[in-house]
N, C-alpha and C. Protein backbone atom coordinates (compact mmCIF):
# COMPACT_ATOMS: atom_id res chain seq x y z
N UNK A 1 31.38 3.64 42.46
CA UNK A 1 31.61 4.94 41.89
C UNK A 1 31.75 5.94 43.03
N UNK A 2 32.63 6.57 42.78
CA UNK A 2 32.72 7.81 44.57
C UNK A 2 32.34 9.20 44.00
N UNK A 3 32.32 9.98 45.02
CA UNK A 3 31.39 10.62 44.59
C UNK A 3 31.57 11.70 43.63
N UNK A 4 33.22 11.86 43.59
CA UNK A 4 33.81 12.42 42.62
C UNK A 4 33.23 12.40 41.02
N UNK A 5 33.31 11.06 41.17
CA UNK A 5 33.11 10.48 39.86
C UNK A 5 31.74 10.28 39.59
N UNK A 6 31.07 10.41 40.43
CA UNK A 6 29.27 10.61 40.42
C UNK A 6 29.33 12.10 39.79
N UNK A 7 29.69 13.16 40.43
CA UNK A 7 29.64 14.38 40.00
C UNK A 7 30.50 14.46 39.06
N UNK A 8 30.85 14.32 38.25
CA UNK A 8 31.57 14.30 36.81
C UNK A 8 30.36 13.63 35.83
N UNK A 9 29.80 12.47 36.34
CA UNK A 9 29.03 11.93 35.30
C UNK A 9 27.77 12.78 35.24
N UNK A 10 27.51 13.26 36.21
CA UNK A 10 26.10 14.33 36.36
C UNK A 10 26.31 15.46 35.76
N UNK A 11 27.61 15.64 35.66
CA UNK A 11 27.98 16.97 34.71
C UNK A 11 28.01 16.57 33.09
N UNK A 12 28.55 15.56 33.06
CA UNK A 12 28.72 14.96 31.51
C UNK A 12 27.43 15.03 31.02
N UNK A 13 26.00 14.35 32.12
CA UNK A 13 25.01 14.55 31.63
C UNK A 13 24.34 15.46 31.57
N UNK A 14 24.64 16.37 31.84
CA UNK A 14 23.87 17.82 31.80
C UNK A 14 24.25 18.45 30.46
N UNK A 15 25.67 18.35 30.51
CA UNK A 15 26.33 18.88 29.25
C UNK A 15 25.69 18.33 27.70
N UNK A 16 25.43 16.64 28.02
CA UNK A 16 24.84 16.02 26.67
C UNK A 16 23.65 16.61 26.49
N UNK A 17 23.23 16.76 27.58
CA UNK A 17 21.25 16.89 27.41
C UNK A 17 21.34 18.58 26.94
N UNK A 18 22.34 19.50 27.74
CA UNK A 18 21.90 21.16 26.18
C UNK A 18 22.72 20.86 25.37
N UNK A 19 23.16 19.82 24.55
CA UNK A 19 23.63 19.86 23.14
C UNK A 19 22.26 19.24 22.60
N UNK A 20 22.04 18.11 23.32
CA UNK A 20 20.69 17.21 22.43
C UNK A 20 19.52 18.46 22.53
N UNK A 21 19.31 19.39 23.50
CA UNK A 21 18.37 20.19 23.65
C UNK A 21 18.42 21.53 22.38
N UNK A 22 20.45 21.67 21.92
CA UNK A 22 19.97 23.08 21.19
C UNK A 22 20.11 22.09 19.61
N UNK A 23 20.47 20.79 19.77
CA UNK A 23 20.31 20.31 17.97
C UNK A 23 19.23 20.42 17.65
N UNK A 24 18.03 20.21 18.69
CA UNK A 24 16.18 19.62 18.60
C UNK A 24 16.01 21.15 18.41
N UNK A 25 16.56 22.56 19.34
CA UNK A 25 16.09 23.70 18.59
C UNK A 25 16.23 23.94 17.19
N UNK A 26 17.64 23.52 17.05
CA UNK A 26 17.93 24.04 15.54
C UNK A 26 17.15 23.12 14.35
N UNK A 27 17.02 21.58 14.45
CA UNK A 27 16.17 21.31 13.49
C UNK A 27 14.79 21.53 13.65
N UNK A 28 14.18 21.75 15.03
CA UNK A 28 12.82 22.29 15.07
C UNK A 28 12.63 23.96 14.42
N UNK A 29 13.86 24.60 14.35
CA UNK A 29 13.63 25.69 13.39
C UNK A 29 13.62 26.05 12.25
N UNK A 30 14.43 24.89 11.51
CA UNK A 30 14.62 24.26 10.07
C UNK A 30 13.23 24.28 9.80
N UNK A 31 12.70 22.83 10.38
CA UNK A 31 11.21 22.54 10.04
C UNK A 31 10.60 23.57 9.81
N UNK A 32 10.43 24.19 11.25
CA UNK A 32 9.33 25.66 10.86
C UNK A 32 9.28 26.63 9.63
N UNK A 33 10.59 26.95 9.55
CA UNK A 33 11.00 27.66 7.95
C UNK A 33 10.69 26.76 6.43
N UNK A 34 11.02 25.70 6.46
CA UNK A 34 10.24 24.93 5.82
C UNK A 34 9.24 24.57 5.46
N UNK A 35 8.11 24.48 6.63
CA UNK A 35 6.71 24.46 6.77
C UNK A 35 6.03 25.84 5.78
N UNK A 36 6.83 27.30 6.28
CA UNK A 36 6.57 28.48 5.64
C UNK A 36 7.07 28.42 4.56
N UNK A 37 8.25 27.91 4.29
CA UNK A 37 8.64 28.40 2.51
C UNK A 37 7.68 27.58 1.74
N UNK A 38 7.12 26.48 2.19
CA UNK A 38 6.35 25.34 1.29
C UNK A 38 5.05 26.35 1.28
N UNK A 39 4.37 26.84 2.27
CA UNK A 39 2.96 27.16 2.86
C UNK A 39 2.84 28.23 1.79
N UNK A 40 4.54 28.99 1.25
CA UNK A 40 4.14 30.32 0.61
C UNK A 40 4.17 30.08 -0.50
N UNK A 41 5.05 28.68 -0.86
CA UNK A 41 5.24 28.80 -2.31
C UNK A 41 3.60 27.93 -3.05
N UNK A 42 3.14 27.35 -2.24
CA UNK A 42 2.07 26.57 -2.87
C UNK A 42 0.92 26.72 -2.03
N UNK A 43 0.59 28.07 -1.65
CA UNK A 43 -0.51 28.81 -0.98
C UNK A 43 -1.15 28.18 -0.48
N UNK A 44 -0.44 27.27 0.60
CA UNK A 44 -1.37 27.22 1.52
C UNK A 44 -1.87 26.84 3.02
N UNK A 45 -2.87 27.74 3.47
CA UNK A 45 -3.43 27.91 4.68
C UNK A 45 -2.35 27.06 5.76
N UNK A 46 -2.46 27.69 6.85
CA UNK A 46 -2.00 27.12 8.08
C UNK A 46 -3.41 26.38 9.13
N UNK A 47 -2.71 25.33 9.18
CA UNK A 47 -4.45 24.85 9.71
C UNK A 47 -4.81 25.32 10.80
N UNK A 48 -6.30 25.49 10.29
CA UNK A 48 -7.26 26.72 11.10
C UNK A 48 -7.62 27.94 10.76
N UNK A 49 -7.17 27.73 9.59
CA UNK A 49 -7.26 29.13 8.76
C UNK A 49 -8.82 28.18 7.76
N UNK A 50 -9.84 29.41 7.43
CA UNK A 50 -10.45 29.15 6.91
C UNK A 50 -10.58 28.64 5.28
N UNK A 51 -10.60 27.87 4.62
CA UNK A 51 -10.53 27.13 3.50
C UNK A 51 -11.76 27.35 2.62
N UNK A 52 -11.91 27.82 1.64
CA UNK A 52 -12.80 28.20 0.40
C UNK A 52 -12.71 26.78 -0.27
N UNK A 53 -13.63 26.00 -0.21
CA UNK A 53 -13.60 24.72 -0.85
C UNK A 53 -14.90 24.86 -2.24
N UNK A 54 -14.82 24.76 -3.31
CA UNK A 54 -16.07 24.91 -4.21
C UNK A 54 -17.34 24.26 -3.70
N UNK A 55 -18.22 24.50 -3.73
CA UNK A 55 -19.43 23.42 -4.11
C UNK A 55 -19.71 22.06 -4.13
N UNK A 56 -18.98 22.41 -5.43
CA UNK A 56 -19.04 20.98 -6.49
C UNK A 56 -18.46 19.60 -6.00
N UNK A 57 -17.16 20.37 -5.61
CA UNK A 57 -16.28 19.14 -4.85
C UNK A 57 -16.59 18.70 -3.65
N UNK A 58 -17.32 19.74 -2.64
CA UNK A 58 -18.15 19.36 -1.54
C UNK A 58 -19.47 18.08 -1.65
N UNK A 59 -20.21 18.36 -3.21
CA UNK A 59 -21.01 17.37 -3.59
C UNK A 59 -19.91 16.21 -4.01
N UNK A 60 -19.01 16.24 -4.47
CA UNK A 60 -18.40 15.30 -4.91
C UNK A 60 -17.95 14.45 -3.77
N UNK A 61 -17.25 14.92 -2.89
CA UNK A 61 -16.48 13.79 -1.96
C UNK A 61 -17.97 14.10 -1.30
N UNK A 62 -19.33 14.08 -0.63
CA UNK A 62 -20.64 13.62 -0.09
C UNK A 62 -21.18 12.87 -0.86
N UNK A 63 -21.18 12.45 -1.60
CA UNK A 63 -21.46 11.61 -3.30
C UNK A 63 -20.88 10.27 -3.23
N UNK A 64 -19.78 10.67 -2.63
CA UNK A 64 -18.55 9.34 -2.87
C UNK A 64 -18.16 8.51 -1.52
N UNK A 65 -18.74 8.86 -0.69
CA UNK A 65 -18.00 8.79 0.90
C UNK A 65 -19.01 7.39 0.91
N UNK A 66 -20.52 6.70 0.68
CA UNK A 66 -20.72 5.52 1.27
C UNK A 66 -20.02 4.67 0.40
N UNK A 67 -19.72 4.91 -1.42
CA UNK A 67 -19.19 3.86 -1.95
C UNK A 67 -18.00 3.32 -1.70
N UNK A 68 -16.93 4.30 -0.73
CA UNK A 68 -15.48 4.20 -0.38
C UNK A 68 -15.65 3.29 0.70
N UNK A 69 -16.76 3.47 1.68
CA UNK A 69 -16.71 2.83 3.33
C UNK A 69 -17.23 1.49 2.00
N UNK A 70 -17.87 1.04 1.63
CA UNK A 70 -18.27 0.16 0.72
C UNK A 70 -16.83 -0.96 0.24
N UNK A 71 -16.30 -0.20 -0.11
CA UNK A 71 -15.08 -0.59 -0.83
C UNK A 71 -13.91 -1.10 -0.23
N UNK A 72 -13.95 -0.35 1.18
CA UNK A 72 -12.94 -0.92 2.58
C UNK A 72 -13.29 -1.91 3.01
N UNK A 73 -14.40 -2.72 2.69
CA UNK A 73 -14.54 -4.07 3.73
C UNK A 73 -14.33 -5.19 3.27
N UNK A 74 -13.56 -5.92 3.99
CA UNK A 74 -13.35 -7.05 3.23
C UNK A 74 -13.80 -7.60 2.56
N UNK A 75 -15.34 -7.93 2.32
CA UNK A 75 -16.07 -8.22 1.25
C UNK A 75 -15.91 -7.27 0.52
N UNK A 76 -16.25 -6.20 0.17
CA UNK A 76 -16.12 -5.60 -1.42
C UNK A 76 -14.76 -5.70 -1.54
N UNK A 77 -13.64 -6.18 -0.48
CA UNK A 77 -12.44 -5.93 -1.24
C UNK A 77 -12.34 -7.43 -2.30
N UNK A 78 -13.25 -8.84 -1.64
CA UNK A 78 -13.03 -10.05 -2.12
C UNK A 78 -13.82 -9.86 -3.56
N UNK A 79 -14.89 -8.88 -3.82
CA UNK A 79 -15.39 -8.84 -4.53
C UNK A 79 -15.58 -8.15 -5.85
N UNK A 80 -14.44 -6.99 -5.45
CA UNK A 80 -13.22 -6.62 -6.43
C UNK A 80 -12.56 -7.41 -6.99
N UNK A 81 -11.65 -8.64 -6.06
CA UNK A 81 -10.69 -9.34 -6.69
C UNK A 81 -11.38 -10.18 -7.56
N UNK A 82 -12.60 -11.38 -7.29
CA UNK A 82 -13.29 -11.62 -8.55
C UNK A 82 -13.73 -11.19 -9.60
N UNK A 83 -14.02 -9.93 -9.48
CA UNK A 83 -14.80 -8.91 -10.82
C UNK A 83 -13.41 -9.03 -11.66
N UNK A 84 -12.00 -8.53 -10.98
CA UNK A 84 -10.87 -8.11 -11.57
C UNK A 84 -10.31 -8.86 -13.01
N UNK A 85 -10.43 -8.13 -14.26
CA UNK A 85 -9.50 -8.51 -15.68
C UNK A 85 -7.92 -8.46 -15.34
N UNK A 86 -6.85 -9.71 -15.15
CA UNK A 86 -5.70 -10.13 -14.96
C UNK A 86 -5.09 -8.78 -16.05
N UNK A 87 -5.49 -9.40 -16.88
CA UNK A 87 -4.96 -8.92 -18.58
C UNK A 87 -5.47 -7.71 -18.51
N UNK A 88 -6.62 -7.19 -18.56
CA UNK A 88 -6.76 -5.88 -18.75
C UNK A 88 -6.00 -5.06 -17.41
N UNK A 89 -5.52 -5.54 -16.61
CA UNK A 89 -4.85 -4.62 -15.32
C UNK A 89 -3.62 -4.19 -15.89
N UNK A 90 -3.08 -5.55 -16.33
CA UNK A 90 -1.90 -5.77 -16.66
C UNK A 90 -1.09 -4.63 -17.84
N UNK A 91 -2.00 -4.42 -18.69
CA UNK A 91 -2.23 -3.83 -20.06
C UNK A 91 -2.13 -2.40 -19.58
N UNK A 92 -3.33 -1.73 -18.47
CA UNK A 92 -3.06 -0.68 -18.05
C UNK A 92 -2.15 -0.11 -17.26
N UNK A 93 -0.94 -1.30 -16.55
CA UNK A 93 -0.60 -0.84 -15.43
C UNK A 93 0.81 -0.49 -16.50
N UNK A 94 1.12 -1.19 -17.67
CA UNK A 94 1.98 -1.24 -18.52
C UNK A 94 2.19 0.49 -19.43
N UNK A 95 0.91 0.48 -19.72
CA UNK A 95 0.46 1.93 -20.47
C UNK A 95 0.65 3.35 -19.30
N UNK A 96 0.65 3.52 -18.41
CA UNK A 96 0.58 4.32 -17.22
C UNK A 96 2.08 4.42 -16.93
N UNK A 97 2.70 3.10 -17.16
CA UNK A 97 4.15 3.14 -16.66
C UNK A 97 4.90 3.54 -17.82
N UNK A 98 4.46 3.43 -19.28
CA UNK A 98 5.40 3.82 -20.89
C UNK A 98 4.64 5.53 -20.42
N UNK A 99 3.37 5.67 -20.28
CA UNK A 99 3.02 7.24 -20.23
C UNK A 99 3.87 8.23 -19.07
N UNK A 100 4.10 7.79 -17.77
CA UNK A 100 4.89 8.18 -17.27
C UNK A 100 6.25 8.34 -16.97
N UNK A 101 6.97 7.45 -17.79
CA UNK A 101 8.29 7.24 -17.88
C UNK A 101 8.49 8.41 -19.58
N UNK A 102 7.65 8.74 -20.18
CA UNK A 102 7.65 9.85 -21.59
C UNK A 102 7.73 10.95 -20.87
N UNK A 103 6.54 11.28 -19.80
CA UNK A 103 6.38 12.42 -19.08
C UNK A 103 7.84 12.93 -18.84
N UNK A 104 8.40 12.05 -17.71
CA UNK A 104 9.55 11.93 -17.27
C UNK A 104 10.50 12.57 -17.87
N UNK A 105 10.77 11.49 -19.36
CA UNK A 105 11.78 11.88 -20.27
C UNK A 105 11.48 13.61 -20.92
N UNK A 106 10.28 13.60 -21.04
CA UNK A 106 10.30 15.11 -21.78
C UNK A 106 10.52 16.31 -20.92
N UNK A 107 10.79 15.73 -19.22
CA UNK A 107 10.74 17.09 -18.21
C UNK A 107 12.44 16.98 -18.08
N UNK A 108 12.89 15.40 -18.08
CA UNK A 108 14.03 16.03 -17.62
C UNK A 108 15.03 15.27 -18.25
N UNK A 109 16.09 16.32 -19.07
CA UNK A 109 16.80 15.58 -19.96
C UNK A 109 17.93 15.61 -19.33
N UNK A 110 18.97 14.64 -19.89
CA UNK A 110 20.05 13.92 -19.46
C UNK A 110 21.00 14.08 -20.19
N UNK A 111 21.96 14.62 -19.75
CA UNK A 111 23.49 14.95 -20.54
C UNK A 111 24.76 14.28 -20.26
């Protein structure tokens, strides 16, 4: 390669790298506006902002946190699968899927 043609390719690459540099601005500014239209429309906090959490639910997930680590280990997971009704899963997973497929139909109709 001579050196002509060295300095052409060093230019080519300079040239690629501020296009790849202003696309990453422009979808990194997308995002950001995004981040805010979501943050405003469904209130909420930017993290680090202080959070009003109830009580109740504070007792609730402190309540619930050893039976979950409980539930992650491979033994309680083997010991789930023995307890487990085939048929009764089956039955519910059926009912959940006719209840949500009604939901469905009654939000969004089809013309």
């Amino acid at each position: 390669m001579s050196r002509e043609e060295y300095e052409e390719y060093q230019k080519q690459m300079v040239e690629e790298k501020m296009e790849r540099d202003a696309e990453y601005a422009i979808r990194k500014a997308e995002r950001a506006c995004l981040r805010t239209c979501l943050r405003e429309k469904y209130r909420i906090p930017k993290v680090g902002d202080d959070i009003d959490v109830p009580e109740e639910l504070i007792k609730m997930v402190d309540g619930e946190a050893p039976q979950e680590e409980e539930k992650e280990s491979i033994i309680g997971q083997m010991q789930n699968l023995q307890n487990m009704d085939m048929g009764q899963l089956k039955e519910k997973a059926q009912a959940t899927f006719v209840e949500m497929k009604s939901k469905a139909e009654e939000k969004c109709t089809l013309t």
